[in-house]
Protein backbone atom coordinates (compact mmCIF):
# COMPACT_ATOMS: atom_id res chain seq x y z
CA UNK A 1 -8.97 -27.65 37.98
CA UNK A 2 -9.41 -24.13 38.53
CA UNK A 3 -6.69 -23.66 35.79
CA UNK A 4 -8.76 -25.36 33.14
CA UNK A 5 -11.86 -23.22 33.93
CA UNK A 6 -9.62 -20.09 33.50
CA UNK A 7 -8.87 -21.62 30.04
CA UNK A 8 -12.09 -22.66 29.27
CA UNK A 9 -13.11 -18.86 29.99
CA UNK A 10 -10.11 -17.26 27.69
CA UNK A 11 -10.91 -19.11 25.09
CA UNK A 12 -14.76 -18.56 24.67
CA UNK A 13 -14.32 -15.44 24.85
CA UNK A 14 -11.41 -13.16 23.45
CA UNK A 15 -13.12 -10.17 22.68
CA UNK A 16 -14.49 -11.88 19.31
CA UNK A 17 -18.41 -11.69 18.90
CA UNK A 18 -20.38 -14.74 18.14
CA UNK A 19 -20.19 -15.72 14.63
CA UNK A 20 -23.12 -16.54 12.27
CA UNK A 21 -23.43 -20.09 12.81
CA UNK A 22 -23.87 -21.59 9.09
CA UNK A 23 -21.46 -24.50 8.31
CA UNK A 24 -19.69 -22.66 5.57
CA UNK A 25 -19.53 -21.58 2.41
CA UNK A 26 -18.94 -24.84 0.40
CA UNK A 27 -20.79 -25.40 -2.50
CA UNK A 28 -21.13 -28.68 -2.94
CA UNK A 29 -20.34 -31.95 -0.93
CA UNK A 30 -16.58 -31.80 -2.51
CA UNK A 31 -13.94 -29.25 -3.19
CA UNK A 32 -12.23 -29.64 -6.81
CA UNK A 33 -8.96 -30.08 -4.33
CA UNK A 34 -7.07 -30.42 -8.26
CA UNK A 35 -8.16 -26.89 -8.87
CA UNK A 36 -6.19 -26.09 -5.56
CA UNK A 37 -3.42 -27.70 -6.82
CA UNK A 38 -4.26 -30.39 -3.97
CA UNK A 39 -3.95 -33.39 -5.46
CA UNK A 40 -1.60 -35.40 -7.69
CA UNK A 41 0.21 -38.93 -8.72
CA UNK A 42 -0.87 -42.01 -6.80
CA UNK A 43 0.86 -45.30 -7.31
CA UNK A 44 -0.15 -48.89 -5.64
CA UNK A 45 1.04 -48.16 -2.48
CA UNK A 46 1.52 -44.18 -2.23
CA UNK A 47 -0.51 -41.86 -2.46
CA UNK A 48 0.06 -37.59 -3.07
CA UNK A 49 -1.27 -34.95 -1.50
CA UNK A 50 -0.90 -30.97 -1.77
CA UNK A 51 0.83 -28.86 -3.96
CA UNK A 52 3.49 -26.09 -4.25
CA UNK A 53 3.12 -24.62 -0.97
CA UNK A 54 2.61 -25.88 2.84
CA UNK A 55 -1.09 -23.76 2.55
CA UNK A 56 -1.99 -26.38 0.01
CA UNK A 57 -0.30 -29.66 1.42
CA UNK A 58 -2.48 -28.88 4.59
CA UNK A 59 -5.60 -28.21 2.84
CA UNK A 60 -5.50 -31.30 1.04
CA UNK A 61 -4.78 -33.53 3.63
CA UNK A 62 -7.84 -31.99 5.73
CA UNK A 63 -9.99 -32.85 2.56
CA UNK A 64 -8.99 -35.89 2.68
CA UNK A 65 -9.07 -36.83 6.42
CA UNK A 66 -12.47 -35.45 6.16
CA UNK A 67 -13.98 -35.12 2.83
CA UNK A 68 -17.43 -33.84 4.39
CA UNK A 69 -19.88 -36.09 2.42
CA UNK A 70 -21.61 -37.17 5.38
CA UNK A 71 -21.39 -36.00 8.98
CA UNK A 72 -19.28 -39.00 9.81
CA UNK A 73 -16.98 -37.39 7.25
CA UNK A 74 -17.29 -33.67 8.90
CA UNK A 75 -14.56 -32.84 11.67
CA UNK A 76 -15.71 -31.20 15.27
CA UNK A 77 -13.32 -28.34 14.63
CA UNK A 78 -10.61 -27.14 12.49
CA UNK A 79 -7.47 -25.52 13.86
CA UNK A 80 -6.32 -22.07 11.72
CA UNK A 81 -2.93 -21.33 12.40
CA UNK A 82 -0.68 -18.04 10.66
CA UNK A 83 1.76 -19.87 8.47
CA UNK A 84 4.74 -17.71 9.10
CA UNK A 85 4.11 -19.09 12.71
CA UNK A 86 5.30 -22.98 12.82
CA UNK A 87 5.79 -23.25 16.51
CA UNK A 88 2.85 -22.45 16.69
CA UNK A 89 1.72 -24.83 14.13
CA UNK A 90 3.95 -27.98 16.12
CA UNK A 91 1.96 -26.92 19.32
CA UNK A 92 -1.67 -27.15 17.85
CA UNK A 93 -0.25 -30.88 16.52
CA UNK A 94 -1.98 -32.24 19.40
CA UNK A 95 -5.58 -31.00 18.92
CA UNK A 96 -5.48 -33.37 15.63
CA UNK A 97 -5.27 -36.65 18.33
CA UNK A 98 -7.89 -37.84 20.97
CA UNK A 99 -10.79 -36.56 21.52
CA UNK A 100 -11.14 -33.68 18.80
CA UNK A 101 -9.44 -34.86 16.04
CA UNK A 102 -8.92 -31.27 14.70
CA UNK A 103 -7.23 -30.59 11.31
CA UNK A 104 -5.03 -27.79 10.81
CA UNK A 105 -4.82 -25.39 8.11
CA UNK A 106 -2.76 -22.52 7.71
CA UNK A 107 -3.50 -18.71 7.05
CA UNK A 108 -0.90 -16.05 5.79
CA UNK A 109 -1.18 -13.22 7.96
CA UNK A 110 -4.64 -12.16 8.48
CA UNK A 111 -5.61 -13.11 5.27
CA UNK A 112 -7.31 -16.48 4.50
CA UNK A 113 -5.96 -18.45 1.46
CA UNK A 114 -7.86 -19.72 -1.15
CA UNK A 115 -6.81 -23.18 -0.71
CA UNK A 116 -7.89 -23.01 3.41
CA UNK A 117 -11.08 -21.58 2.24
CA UNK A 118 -12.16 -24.25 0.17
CA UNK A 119 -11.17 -26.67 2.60
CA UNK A 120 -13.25 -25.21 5.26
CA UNK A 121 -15.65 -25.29 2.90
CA UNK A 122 -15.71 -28.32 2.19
CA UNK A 123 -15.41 -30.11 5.97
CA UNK A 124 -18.37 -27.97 7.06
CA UNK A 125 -16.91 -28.43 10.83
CA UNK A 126 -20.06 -29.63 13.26
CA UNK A 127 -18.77 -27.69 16.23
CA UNK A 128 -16.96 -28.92 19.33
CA UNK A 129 -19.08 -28.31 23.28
CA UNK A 130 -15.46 -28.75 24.59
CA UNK A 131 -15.20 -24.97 23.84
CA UNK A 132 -18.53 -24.11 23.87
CA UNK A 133 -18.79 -20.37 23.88
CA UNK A 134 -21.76 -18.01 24.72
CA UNK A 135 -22.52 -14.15 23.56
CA UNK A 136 -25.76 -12.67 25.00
CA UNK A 137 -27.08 -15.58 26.50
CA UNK A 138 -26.78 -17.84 23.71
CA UNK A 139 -24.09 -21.16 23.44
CA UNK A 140 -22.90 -22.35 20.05
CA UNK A 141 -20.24 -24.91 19.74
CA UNK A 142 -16.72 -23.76 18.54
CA UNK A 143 -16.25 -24.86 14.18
CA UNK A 144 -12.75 -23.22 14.37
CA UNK A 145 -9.93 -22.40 16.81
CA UNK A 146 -7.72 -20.42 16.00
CA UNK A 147 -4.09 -20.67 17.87
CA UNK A 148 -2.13 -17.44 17.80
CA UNK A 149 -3.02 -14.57 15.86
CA UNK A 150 -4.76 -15.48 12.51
CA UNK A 151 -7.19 -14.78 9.83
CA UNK A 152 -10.73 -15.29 11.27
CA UNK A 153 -13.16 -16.75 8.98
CA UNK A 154 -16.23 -15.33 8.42
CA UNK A 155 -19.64 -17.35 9.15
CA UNK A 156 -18.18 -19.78 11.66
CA UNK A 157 -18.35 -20.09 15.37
CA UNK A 158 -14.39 -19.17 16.56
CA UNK A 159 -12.26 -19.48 19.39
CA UNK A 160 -9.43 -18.48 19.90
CA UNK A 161 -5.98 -19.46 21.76
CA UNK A 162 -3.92 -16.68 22.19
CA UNK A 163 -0.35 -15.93 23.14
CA UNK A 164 2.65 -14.14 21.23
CA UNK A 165 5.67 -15.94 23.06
CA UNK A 166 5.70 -19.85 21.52
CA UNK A 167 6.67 -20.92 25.27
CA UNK A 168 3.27 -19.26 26.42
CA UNK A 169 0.94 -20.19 23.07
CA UNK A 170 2.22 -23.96 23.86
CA UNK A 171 0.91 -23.72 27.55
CA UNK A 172 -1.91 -22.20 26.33
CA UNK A 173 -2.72 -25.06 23.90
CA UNK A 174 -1.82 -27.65 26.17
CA UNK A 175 -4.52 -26.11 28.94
CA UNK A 176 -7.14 -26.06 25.97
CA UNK A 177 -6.86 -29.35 24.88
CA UNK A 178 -7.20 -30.64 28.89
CA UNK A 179 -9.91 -28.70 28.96
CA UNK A 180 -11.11 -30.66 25.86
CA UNK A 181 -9.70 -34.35 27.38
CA UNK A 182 -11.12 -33.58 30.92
CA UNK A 183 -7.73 -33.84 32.63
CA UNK A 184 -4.47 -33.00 32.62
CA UNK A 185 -1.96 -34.54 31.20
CA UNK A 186 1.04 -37.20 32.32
CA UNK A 187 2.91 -37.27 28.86
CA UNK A 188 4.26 -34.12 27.47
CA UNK A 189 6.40 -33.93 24.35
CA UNK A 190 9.39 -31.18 24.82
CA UNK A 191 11.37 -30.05 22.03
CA UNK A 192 12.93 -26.60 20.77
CA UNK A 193 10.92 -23.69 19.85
CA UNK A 194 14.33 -22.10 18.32
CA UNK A 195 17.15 -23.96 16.43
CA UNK A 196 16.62 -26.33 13.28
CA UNK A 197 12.81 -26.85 12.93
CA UNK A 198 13.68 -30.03 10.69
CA UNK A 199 14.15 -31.76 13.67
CA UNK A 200 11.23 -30.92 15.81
CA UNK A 201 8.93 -31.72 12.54
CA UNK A 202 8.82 -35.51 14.04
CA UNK A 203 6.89 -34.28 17.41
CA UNK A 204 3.63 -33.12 15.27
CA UNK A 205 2.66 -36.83 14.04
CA UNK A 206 3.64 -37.87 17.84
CA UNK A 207 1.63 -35.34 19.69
CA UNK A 208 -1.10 -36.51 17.48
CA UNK A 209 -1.16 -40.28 17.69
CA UNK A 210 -1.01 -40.08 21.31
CA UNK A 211 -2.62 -37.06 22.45
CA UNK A 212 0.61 -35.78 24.24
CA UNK A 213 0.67 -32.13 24.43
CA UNK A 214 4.38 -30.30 23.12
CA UNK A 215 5.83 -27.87 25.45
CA UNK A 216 8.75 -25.81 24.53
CA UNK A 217 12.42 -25.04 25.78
CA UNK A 218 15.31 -23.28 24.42
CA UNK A 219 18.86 -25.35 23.60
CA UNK A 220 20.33 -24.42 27.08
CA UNK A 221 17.67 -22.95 29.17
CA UNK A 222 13.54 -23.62 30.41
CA UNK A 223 11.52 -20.80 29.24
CA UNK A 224 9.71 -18.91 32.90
CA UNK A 225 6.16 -20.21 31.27
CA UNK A 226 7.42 -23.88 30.88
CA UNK A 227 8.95 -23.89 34.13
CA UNK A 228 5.67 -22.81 35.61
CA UNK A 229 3.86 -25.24 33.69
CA UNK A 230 5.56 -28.05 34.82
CA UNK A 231 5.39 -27.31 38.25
CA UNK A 232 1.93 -27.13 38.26
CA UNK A 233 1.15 -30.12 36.41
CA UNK A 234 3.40 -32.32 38.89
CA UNK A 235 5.51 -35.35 38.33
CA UNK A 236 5.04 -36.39 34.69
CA UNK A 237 6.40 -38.37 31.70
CA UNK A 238 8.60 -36.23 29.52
CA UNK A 239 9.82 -37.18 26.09
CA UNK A 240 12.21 -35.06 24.62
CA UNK A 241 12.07 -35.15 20.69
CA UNK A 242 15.98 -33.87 19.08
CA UNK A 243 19.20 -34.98 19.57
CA UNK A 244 21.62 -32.95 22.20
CA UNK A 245 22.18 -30.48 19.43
CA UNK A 246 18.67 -29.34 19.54
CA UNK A 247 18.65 -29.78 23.33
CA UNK A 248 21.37 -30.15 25.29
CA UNK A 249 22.15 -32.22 28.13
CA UNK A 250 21.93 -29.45 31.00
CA UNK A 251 18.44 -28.92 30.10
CA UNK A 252 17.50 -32.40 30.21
CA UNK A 253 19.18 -32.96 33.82
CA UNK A 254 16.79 -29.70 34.48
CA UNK A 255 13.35 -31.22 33.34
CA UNK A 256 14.51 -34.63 35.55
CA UNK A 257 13.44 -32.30 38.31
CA UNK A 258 9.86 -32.33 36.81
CA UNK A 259 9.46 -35.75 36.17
CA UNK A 260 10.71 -39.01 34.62
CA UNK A 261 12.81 -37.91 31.03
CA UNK A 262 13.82 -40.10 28.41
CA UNK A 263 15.40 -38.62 24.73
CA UNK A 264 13.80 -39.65 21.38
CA UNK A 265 16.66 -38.22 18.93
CA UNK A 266 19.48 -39.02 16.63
CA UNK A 267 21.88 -36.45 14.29
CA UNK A 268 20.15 -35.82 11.00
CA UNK A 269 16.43 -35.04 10.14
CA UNK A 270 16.17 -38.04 8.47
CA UNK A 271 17.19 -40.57 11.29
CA UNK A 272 16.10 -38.43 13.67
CA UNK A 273 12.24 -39.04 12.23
CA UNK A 274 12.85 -42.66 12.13
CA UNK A 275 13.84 -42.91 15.58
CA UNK A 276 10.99 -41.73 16.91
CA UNK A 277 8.79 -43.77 14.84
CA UNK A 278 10.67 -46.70 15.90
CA UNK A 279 10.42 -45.59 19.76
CA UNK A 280 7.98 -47.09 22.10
CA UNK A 281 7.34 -46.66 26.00
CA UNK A 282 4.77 -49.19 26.92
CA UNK A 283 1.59 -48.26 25.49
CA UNK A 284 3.02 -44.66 24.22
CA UNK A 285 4.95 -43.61 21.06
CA UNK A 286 4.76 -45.77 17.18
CA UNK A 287 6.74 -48.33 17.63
CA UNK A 288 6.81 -49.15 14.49
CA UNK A 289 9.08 -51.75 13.98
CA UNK A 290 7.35 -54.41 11.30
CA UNK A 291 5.47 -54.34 8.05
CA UNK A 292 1.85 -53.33 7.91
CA UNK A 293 1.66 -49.38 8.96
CA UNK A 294 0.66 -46.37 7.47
CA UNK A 295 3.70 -44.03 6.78
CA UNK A 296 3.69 -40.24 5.85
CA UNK A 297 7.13 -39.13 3.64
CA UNK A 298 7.83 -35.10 3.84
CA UNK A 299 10.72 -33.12 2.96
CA UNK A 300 12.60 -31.76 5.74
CA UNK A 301 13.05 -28.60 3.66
CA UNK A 302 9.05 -28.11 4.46
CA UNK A 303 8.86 -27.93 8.68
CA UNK A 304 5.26 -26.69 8.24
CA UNK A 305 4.16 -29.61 6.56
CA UNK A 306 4.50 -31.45 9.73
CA UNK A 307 1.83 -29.80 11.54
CA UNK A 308 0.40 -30.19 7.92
CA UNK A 309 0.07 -34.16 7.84
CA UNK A 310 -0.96 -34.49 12.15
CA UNK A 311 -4.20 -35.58 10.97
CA UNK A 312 -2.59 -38.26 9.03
CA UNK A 313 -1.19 -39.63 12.25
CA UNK A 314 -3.70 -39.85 14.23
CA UNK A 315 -6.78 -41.27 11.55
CA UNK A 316 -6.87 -43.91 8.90
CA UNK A 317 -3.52 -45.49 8.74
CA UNK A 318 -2.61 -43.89 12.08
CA UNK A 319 1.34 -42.82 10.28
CA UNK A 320 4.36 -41.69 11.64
CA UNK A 321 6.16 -39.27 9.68
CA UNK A 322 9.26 -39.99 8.00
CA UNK A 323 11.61 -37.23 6.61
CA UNK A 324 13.79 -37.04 2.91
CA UNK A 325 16.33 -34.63 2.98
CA UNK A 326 16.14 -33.98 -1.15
CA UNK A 327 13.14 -34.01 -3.18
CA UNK A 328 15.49 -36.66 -5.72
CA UNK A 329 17.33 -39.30 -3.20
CA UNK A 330 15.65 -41.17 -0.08
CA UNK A 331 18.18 -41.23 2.72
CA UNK A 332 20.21 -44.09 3.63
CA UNK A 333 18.64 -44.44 7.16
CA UNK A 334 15.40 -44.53 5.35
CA UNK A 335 16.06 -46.53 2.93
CA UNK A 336 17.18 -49.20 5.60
CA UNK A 337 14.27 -48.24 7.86
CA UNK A 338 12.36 -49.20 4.53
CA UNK A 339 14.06 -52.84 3.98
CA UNK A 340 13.03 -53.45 7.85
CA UNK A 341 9.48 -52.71 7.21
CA UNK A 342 8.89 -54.11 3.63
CA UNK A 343 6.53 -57.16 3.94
CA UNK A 344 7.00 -60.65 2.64
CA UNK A 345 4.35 -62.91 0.78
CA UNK A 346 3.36 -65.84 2.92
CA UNK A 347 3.40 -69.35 2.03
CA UNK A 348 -0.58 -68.90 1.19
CA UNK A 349 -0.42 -65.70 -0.98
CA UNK A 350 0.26 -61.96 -1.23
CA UNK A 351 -3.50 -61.87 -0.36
CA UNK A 352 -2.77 -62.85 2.61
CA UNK A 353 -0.07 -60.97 3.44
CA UNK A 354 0.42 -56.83 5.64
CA UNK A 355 0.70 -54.22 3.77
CA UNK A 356 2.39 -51.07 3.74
CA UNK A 357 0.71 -47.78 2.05
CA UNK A 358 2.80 -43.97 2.14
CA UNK A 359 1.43 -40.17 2.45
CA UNK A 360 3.66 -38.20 0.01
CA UNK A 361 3.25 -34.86 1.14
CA UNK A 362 3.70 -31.66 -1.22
CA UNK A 363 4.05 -31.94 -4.93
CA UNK A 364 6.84 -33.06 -6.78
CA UNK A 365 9.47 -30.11 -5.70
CA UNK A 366 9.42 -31.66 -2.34
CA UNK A 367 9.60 -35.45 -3.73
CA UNK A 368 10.21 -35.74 -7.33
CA UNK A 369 7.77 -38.50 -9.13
CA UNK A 370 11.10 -40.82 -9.55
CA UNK A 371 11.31 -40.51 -5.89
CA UNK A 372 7.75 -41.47 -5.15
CA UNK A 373 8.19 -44.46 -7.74
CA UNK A 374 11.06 -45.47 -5.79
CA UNK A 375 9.21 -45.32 -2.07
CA UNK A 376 6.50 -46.88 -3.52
CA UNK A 377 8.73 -50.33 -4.49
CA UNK A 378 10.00 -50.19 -1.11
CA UNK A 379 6.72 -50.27 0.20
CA UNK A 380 5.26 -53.67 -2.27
CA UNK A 381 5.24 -56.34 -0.52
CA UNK A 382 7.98 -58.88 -1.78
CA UNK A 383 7.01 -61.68 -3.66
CA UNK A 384 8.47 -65.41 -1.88
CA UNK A 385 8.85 -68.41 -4.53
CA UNK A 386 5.90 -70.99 -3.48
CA UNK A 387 7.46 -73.85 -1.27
CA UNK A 388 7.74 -76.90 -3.33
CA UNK A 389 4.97 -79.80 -3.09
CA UNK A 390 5.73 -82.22 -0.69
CA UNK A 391 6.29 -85.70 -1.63
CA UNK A 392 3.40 -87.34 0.05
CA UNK A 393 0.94 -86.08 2.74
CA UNK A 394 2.44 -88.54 5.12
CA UNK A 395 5.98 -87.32 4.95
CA UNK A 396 4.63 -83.79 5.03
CA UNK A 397 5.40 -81.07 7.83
CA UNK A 398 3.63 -77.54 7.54
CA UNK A 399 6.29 -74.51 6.69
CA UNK A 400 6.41 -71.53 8.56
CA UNK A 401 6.28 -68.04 6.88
């Protein structure tokens, strides 16, 4: 406990002085997200969002997670993360899940985008008391946390996380959002802050549909401030996300001294995504395994847009992201994963029937527009020929689906 006060402390107050506490600068109860390039082609069952650059594709999905028409439609707090920073990016994942349900958009250096300042704009973040800060005897609630160094926005209430090393920002964030949940957590997400961030991009939509923090390791060794964070936190549940080429065996038989371990992972980006949608451990992880889900389709090529589309996991269709390897082809795996998942037309009626609906994320030099087309068919549900009339109601049996 005392180690969530001393978090609660560093992060209200960081040397920054408190902020004039207007909601923002939006004009308007809706950003022109087209203007930002944030927006794009939407078919029956897909829908685009974003543009040219990661900047964009997170700004749009934070407009339209929370469009900020009505304070049901405002967010507690909005993460700000440095773009040329995705671990720490894949370790603020988790503050999009339970309870803040922060979104994350990006800034490039100390500089805020355009894009990110509309969006801010537009949400008009309430403020959160989980990080309620005070400055000469006064208390506002926190509108934006920032994790790492970033731009600070003018006219909002910030925190801030702070921490150079990912190892340390990732212990840092995972102590801030306890502070936030009132307890510490038993899950924890591990996965590589070096190597091939393709296949850690699967942990972001993870840590936010269940609230599991990410903690980082190298390929062959436990970084000193993940070490120490484990011990402290005790026996817990640890899921590694990336196959034995990301992480490799002699650092999984060293986290089995921390607590239970079991490996979401498989050999290429692509199946690697789908395997940790398909995973489940009782009441944690997707499981998604049958028609009816949200589903969020990146490009591999794009690791920030992971952290981009958490908020997609963790509201609306609650989706687990899925990963193309080429803006022009969908991946074999996928495409099976795909045939699994399309739903069938019951006996009664398409009407009555699940359906699927996909995130695209980024414009079309991520996934080309054929692409989308072809994601979108996989996603219809399939029409089934009627049964035929039986011959008379007393020879009749009902058909199953």
């Amino acid at each position: 406990m005392a180690a969530l006060v001393a978090v609660a402390c560093l992060f209200s107050g960081c040397g920054k002085s408190l902020s004039n506490q207007s909601t923002g600068s939006g004009q308007g109860p809706v950003a022109a997200v087209s203007g930002q390039g944030a927006g794009g082609l939407s078919t029956k069952n897909t829908t685009r969002l974003g543009g040219a650059t990661s900047v964009t594709d997170a700004a749009a999905v934070s407009e339209t997670v929370y469009p900020g028409l009505t304070r049901a439609t405002r967010p507690r707090a909005v993460v700000m993360v440095d773009l040329h920073n995705w671990p720490a990016a894949l370790a603020a994942s988790t503050l999009a899940g339970s309870p803040l349900h922060a979104p994350l958009l990006y800034s490039e250096g100390l500089s805020l985008p355009q894009a990110s300042a509309v969006a801010l704009g537009t949400m008009k973040p309430i403020g959160t008391s989980a990080f309620a800060r005070s400055a000469s005897g006064a208390t506002a609630p926190t509108q934006v946390i920032e994790v790492g160094s970033t731009a600070t926005p003018a006219g909002y209430v910030v925190g801030s996380i702070p921490g150079a090393d990912p190892a340390a920002l990732a212990v840092a964030v995972e102590q801030a959002a306890s502070v936030a949940r009132k307890r510490a957590p038993r899950k924890l997400i591990v996965t590589a802050a070096e190597g091939a961030p393709a296949m850690t991009m699967p942990a972001a939509g993870l840590a936010a549909q269940t609230g599991a923090p990410i903690l980082f390791v190298g390929r062959s060794f436990i970084p000193g401030a993940t070490a120490a964070e484990l011990r402290r936190l005790g026996r817990t549940s640890i899921y590694i996300v990336g196959p034995s080429s990301l992480i490799d065996e002699k650092v999984a038989d060293q986290l089995a001294h921390y607590g239970k371990v079991t490996r979401i992972g498989a050999s290429t980006p692509s199946s690697n995504a789908i395997a940790v949608a398909r995973f489940t451990d009782g009441s944690f992880g997707w499981g998604v395994l049958e028609p009816g889900h949200g589903l969020v389709f990146a490009n591999a090529a794009r690791p920030l847009d992971g952290p981009a589309a958490a908020a997609l996991s963790a509201t609306g269709d609650y989706g687990p992201l899925l990963l193309l390897e080429s803006p022009d082809a969908i991946p074999a795996p996928l495409g099976a994963y795909l045939s699994d998942l399309q739903p069938g037309s019951p006996p009664s009626g398409p009407v009555h029937g699940v359906y699927n609906h996909g995130w695209v994320i980024g414009d079309t030099s991520a996934i080309s527009a054929a692409t989308q087309a072809s994601l979108d068919g996989r996603l219809e549900i399939a029409p089934r020929a009627a049964p035929e009339a039986p011959l008379s109601s007393a020879t009749s049996q009902s058909e199953g689906p």
